[in-house]
C-alpha atoms as a PDB file:
ATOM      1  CA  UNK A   1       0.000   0.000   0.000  1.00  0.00           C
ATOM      2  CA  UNK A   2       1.304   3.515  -0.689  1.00  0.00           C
ATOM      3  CA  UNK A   3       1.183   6.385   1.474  1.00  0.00           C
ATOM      4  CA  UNK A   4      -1.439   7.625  -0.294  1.00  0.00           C
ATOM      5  CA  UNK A   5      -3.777   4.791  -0.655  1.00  0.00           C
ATOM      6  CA  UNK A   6      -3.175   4.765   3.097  1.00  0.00           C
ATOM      7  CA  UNK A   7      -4.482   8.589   3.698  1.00  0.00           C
ATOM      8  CA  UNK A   8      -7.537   7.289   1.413  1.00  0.00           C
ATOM      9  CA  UNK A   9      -8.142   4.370   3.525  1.00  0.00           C
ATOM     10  CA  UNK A  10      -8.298   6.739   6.484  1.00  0.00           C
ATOM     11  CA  UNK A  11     -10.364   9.147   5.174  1.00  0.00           C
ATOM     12  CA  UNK A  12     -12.713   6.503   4.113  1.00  0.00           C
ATOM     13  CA  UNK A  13     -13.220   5.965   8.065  1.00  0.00           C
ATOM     14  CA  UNK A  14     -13.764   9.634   8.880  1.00  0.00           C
ATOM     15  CA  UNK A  15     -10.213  10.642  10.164  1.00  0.00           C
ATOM     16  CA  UNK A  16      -8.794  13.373   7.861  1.00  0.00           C
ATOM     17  CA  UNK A  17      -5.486  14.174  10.357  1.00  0.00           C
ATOM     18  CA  UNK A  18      -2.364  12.389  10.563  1.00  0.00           C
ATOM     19  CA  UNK A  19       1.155  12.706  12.036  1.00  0.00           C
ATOM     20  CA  UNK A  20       4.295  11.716  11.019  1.00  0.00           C
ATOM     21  CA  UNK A  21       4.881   9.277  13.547  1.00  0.00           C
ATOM     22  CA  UNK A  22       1.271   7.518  12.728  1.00  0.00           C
ATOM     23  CA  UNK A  23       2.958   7.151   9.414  1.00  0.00           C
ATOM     24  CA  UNK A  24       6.239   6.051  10.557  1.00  0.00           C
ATOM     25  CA  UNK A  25       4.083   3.145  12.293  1.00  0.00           C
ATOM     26  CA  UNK A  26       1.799   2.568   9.580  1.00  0.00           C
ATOM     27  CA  UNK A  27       5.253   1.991   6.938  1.00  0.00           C
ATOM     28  CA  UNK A  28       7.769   0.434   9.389  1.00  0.00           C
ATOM     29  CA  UNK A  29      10.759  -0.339   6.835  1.00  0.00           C
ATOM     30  CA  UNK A  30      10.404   2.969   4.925  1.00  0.00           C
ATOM     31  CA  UNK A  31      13.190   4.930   5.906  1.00  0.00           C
ATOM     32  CA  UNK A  32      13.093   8.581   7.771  1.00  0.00           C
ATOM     33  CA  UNK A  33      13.813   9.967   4.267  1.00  0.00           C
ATOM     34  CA  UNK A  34      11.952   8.516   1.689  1.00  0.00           C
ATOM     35  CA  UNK A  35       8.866   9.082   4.014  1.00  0.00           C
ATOM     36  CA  UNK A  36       9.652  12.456   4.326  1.00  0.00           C
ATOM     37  CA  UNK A  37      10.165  12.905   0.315  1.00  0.00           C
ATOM     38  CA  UNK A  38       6.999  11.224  -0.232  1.00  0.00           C
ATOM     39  CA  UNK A  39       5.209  13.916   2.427  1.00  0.00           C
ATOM     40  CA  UNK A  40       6.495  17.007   0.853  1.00  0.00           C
ATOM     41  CA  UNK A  41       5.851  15.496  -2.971  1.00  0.00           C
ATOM     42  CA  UNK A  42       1.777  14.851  -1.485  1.00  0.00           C
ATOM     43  CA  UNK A  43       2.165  18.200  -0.096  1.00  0.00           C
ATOM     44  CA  UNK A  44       3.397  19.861  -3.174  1.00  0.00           C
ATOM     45  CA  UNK A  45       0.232  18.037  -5.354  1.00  0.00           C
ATOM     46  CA  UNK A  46      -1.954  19.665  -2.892  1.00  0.00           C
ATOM     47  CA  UNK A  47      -3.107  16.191  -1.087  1.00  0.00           C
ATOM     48  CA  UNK A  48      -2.354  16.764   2.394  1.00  0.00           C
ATOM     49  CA  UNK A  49      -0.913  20.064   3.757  1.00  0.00           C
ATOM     50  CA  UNK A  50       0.930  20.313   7.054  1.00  0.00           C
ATOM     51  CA  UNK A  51      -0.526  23.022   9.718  1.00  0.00           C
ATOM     52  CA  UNK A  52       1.506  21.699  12.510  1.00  0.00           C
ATOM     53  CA  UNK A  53       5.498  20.422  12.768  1.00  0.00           C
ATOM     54  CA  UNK A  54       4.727  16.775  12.289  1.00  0.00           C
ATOM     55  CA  UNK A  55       0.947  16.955  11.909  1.00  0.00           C
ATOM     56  CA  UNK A  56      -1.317  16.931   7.965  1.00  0.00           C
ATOM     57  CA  UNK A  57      -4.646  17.475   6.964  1.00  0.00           C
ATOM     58  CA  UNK A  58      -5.923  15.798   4.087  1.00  0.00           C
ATOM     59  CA  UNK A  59      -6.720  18.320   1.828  1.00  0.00           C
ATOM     60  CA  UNK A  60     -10.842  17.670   0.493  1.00  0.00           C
ATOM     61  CA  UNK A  61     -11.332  18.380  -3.781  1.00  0.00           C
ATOM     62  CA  UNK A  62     -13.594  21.531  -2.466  1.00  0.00           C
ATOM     63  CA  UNK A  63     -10.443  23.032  -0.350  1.00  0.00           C
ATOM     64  CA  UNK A  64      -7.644  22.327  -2.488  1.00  0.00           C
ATOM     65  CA  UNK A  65      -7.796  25.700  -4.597  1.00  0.00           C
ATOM     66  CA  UNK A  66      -7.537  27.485  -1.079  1.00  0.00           C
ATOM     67  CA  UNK A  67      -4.338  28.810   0.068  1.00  0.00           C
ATOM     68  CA  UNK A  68      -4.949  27.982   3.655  1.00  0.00           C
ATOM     69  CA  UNK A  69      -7.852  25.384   5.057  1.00  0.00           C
ATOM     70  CA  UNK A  70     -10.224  26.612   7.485  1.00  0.00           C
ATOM     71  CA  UNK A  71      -8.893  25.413  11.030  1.00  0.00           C
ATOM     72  CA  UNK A  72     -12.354  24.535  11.735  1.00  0.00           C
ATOM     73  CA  UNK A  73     -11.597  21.305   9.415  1.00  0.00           C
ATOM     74  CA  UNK A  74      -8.756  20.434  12.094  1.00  0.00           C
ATOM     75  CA  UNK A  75      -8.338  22.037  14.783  1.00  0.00           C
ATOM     76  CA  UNK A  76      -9.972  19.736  17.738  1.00  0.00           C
ATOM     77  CA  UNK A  77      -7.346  16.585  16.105  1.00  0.00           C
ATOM     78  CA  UNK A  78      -4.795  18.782  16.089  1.00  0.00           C
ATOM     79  CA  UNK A  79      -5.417  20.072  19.715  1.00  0.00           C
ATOM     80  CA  UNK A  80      -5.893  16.324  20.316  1.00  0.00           C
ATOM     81  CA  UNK A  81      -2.198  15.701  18.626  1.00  0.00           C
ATOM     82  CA  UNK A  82      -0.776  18.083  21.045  1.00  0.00           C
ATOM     83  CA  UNK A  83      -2.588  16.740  23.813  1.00  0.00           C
ATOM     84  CA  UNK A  84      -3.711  20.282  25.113  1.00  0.00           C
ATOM     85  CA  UNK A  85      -6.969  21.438  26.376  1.00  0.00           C
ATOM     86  CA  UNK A  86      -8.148  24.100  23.962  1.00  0.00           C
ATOM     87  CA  UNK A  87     -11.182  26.617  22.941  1.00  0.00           C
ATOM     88  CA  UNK A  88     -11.986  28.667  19.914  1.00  0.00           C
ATOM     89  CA  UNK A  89     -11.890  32.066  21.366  1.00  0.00           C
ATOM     90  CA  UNK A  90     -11.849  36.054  20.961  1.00  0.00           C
ATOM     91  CA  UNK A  91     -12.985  37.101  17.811  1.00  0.00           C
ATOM     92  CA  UNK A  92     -13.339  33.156  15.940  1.00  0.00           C
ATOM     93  CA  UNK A  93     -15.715  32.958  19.250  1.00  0.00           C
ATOM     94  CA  UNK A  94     -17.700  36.008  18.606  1.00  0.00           C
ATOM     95  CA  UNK A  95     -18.095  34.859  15.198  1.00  0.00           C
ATOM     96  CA  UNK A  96     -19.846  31.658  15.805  1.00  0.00           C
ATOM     97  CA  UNK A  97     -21.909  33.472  18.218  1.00  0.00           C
ATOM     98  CA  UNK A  98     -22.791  35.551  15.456  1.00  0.00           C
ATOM     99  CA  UNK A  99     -21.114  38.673  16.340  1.00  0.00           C
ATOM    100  CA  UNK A 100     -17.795  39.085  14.616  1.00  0.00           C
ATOM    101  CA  UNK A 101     -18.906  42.367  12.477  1.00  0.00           C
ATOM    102  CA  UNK A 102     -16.364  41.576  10.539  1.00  0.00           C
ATOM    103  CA  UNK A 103     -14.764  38.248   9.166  1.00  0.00           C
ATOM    104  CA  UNK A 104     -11.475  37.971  11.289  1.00  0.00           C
ATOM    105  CA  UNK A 105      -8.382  37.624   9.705  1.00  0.00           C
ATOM    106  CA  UNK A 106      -6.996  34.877  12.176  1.00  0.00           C
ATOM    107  CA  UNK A 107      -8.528  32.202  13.957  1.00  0.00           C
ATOM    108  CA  UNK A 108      -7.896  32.721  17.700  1.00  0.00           C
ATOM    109  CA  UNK A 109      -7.098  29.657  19.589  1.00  0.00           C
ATOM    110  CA  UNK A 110      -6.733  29.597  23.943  1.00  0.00           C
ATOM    111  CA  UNK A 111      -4.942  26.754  25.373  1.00  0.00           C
ATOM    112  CA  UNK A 112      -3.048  26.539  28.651  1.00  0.00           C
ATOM    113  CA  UNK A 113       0.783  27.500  29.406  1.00  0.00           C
ATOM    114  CA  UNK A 114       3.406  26.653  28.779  1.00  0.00           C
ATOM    115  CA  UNK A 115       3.596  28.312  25.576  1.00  0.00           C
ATOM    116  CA  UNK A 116       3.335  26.385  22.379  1.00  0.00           C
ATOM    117  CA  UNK A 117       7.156  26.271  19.944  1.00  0.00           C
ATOM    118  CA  UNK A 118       4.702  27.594  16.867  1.00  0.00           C
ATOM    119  CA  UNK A 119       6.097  29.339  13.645  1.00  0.00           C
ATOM    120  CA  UNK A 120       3.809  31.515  11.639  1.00  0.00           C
ATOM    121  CA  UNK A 121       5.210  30.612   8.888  1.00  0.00           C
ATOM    122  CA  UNK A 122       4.111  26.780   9.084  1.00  0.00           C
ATOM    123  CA  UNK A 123       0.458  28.324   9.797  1.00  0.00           C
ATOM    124  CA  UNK A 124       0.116  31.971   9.587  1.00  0.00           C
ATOM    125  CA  UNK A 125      -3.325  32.020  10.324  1.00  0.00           C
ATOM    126  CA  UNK A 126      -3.591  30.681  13.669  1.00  0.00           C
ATOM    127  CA  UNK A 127      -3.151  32.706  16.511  1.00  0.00           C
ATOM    128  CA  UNK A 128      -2.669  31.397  20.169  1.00  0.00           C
ATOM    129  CA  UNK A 129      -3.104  32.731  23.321  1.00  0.00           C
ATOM    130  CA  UNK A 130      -2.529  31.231  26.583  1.00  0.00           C
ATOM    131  CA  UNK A 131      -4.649  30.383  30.112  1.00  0.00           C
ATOM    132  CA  UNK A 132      -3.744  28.306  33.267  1.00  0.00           C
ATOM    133  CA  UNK A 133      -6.663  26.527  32.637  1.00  0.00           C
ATOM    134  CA  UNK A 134      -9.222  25.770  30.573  1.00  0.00           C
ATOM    135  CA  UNK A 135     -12.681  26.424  31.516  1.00  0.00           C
ATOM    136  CA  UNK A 136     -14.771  23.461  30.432  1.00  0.00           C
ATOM    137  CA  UNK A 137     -17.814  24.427  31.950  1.00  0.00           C
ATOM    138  CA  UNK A 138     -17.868  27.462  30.466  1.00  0.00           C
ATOM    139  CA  UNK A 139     -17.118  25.827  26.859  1.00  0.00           C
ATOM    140  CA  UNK A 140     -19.681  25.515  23.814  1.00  0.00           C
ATOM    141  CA  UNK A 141     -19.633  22.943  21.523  1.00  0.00           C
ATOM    142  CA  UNK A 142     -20.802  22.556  17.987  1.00  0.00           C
ATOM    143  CA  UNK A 143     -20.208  19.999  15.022  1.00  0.00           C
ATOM    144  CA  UNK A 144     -17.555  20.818  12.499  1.00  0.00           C
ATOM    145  CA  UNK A 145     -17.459  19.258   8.982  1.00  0.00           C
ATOM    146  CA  UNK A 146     -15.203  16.251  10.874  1.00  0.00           C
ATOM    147  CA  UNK A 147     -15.547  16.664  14.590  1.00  0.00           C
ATOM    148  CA  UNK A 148     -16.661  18.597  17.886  1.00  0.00           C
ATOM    149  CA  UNK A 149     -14.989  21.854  18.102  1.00  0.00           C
ATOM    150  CA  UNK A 150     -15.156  23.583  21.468  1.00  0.00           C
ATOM    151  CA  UNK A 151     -15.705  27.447  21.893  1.00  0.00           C
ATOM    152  CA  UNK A 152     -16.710  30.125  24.351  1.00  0.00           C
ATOM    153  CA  UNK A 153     -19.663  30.464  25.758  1.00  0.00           C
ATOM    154  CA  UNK A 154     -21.154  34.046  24.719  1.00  0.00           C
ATOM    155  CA  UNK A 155     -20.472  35.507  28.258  1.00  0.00           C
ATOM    156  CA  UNK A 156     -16.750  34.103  28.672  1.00  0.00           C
ATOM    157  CA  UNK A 157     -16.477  35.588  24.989  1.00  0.00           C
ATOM    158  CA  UNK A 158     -17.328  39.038  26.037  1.00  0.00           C
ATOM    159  CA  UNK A 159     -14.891  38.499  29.177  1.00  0.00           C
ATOM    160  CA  UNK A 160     -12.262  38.274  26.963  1.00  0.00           C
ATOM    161  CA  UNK A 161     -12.710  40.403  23.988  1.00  0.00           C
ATOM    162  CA  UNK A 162     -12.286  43.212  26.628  1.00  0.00           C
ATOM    163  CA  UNK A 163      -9.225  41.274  28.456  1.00  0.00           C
ATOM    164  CA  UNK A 164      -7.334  40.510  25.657  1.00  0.00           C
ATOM    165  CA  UNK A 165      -7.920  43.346  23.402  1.00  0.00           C
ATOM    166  CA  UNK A 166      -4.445  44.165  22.394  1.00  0.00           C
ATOM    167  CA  UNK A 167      -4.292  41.116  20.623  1.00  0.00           C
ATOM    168  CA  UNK A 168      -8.047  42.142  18.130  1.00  0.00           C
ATOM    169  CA  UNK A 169      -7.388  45.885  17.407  1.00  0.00           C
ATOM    170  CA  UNK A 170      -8.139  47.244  21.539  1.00  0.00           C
ATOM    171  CA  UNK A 171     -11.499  48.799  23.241  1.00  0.00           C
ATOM    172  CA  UNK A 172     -12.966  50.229  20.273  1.00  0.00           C
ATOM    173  CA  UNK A 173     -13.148  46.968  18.109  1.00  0.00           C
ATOM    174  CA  UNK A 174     -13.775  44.538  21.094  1.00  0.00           C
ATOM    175  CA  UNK A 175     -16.862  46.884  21.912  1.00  0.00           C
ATOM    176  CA  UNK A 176     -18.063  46.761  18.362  1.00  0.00           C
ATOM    177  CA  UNK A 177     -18.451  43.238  18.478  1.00  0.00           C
ATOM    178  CA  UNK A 178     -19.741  43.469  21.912  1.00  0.00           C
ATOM    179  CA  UNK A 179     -22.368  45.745  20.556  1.00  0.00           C
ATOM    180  CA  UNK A 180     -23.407  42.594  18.832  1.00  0.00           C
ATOM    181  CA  UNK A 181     -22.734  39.689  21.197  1.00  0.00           C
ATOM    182  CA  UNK A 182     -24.839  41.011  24.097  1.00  0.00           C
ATOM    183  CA  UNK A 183     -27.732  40.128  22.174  1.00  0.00           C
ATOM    184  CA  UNK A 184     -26.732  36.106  23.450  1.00  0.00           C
ATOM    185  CA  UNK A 185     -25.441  36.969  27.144  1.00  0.00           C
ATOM    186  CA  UNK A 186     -27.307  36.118  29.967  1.00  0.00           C
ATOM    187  CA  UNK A 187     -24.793  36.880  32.666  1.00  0.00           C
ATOM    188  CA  UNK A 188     -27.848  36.115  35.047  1.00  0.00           C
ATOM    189  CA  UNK A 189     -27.979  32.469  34.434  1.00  0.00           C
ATOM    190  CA  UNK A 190     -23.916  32.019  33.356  1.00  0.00           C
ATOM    191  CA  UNK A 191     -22.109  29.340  35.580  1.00  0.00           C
ATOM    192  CA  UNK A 192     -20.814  30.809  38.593  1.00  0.00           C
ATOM    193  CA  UNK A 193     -17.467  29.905  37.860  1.00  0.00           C
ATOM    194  CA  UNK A 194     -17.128  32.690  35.485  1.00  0.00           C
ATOM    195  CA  UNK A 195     -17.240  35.001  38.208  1.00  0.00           C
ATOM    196  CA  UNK A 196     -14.190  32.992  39.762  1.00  0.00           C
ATOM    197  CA  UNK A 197     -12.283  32.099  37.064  1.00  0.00           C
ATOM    198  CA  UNK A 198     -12.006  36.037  34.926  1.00  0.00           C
ATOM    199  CA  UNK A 199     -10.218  38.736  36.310  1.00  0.00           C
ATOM    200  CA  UNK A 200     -12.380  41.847  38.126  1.00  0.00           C
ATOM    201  CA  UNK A 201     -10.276  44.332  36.359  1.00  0.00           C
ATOM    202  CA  UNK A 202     -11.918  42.903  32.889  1.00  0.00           C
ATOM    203  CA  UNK A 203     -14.779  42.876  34.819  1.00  0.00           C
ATOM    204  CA  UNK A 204     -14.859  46.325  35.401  1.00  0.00           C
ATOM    205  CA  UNK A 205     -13.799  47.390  31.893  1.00  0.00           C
ATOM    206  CA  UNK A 206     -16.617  45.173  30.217  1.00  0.00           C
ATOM    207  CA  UNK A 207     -19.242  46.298  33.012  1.00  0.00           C
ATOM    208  CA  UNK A 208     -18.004  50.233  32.173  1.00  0.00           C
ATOM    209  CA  UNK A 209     -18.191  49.526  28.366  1.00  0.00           C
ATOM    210  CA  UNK A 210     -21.495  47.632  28.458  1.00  0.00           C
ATOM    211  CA  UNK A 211     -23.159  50.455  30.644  1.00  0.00           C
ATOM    212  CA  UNK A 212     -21.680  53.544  29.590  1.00  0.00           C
ATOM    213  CA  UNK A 213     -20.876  53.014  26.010  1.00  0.00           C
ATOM    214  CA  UNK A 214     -23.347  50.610  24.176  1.00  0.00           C
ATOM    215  CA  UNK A 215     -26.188  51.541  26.920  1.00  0.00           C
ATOM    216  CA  UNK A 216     -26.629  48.112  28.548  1.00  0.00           C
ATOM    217  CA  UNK A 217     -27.946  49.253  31.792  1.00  0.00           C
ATOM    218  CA  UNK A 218     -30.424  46.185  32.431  1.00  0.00           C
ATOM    219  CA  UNK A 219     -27.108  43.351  31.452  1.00  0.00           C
ATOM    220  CA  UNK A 220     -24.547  45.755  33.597  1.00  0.00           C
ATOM    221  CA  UNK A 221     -26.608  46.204  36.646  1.00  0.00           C
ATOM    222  CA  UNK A 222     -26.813  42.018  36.732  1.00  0.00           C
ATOM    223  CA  UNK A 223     -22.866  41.914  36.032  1.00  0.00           C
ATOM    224  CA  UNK A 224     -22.419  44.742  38.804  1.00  0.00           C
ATOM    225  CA  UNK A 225     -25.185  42.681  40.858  1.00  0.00           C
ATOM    226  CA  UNK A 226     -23.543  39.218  40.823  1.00  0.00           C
ATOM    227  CA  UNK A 227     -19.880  41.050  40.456  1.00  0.00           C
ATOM    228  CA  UNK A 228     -20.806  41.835  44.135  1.00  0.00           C
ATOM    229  CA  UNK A 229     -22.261  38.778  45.435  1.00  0.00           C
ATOM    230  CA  UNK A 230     -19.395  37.017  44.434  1.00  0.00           C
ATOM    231  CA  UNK A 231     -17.095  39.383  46.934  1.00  0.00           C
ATOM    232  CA  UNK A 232     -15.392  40.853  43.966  1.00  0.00           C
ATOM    233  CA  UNK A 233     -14.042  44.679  44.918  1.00  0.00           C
ATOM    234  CA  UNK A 234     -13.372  47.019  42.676  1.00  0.00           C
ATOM    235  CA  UNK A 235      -9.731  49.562  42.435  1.00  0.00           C
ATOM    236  CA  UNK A 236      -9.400  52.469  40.556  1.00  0.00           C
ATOM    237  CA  UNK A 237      -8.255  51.303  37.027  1.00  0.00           C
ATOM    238  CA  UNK A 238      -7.078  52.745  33.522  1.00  0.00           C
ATOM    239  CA  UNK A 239      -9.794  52.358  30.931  1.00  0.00           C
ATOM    240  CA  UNK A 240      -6.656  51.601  28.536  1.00  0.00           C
ATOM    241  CA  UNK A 241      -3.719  49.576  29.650  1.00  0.00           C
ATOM    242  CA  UNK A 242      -2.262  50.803  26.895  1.00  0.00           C
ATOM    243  CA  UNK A 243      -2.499  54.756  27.681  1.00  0.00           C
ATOM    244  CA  UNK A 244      -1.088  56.324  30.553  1.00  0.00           C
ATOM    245  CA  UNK A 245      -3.682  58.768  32.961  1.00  0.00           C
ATOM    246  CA  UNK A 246      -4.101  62.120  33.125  1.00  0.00           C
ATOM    247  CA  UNK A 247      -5.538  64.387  36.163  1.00  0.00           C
ATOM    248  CA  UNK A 248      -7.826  65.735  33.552  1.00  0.00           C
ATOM    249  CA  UNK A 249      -9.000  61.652  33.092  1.00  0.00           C
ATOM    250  CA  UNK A 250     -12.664  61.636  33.534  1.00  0.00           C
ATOM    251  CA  UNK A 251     -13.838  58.908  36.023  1.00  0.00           C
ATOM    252  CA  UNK A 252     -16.619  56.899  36.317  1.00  0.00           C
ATOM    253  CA  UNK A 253     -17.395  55.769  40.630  1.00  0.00           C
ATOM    254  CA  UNK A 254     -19.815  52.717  39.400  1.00  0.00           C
ATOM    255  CA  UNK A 255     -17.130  51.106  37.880  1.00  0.00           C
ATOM    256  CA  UNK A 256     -14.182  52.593  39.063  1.00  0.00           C
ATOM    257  CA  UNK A 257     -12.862  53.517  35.709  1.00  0.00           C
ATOM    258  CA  UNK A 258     -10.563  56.800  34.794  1.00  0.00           C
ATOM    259  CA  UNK A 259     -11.755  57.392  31.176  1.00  0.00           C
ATOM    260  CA  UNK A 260      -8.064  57.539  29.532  1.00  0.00           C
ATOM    261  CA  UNK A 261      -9.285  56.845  26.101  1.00  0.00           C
ATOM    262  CA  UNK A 262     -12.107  57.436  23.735  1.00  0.00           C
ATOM    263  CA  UNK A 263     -13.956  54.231  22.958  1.00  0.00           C
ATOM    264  CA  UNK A 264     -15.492  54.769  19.074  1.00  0.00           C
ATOM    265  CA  UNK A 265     -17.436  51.889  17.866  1.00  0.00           C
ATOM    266  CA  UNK A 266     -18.208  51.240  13.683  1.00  0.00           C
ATOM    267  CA  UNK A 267     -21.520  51.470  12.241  1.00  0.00           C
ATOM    268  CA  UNK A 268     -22.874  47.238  12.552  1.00  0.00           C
END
């Protein structure tokens, strides 16, 4: 059997991943480099790409004019591969919630430290960012074209839009999605842990931006409600992490936010 009868076979049974070393088993006396020539010359007739050191995708007919394949297709085998816990997040997130405005440009991927030895030039389009933990009770999941993949739930998704917005354009695009995501929220009947496991300071930036920019008063006085219950107390922070404060710095007591930057959000 070839290598590429044996991809077929595979695919046949629903499994459209593969690493090297599942080859290496699979082809026992083919040496190191005559496997490897027979990857790359698969690769270079558009059969299987590699979006991981060590780890292909079988590329479908209706994919193989596309430069890159959707990580949807992989991503829970590959997280699998790696043997990390993982969710779709940030703006990939608010986009299968229905709220990314915009098509994002990469699909953002959480998974826990230590840090992941990635190169953007193997796959550009992923990008990674990094928790303790993974909060599976928090997670959603939906069917792919070959799998479960696992996301955020809307409310952990609006968490961290505000958290991590250096990484999606800052305040002003994270609130434009926002604008649209708070149509899913329920931060009254989220699981508990949320309140535990995110950090008050994005709390109290996404509580601030909810009630005084996008005029969410009823879903910020719940936040602010069960913010409290939950023993959480609030300290003067920057509105921007990114901007230093001024005297002149408006403030907001509710929240305890100083207003060091103008939050603009685009026309939905």
């Amino acid at each position: 059997m070839s290598i590429l009868n044996w991809i077929r076979e595979r695919e046949t049974e629903g499994q459209c991943t593969f690493s090297v070393k599942e080859v290496q088993s699979a082809f026992p006396s083919m040496s190191s480099g005559v496997l490897q020539n027979e990857l790359f010359r698969l690769s270079g007739r558009r059969e299987i790409t590699s979006v991981h050191k060590g780890f292909y995708v079988r590329l479908p007919p209706r994919y193989k004019d596309w430069e890159i394949i959707p990580p949807y297709y992989y991503i829970d085998q590959l997280m699998a591969y790696l043997r990390k816990p993982y969710y779709i997040s940030l703006l990939s997130a608010g986009e299968l919630h229905g709220a990314a405005h915009q098509a994002p440009q990469r699909f953002c991927v959480c998974t826990t430290l230590p840090a992941m030895n990635t190169s953007e030039n193997k796959n550009p389009i992923i990008f990674w960012n990094y928790r303790q933990e993974i909060p599976s009770q928090l997670l959603v999941q939906r069917n792919s074209e070959t799998s479960m993949i696992s996301f955020s739930c809307p409310e952990l998704t609006a968490v961290d839009l505000v958290q991590y917005s250096q990484y999606i354009g800052y305040l002003s695009r994270a609130a434009t999605v926002l604008a649209e995501l708070l149509e899913c929220t329920n931060f009254a009947k989220v699981d508990k842990y949320l309140y535990d496991f995110c950090s008050t300071t994005a709390f109290q930036r996404l509580g601030f931006i909810m009630d005084v920019i996008l005029d969410e008063q009823k879903q910020a006085a719940i936040l602010y409600k069960n913010l409290k219950l939950h023993g959480k107390n609030f300290r003067w922070i920057p509105l921007s992490k990114q901007r230093n404060m001024k005297d002149s710095d408006s403030r907001n007591p509710r929240w305890k936010i100083i207003e060091n930057t103008q939050i603009e959000i685009d026309d939905i």
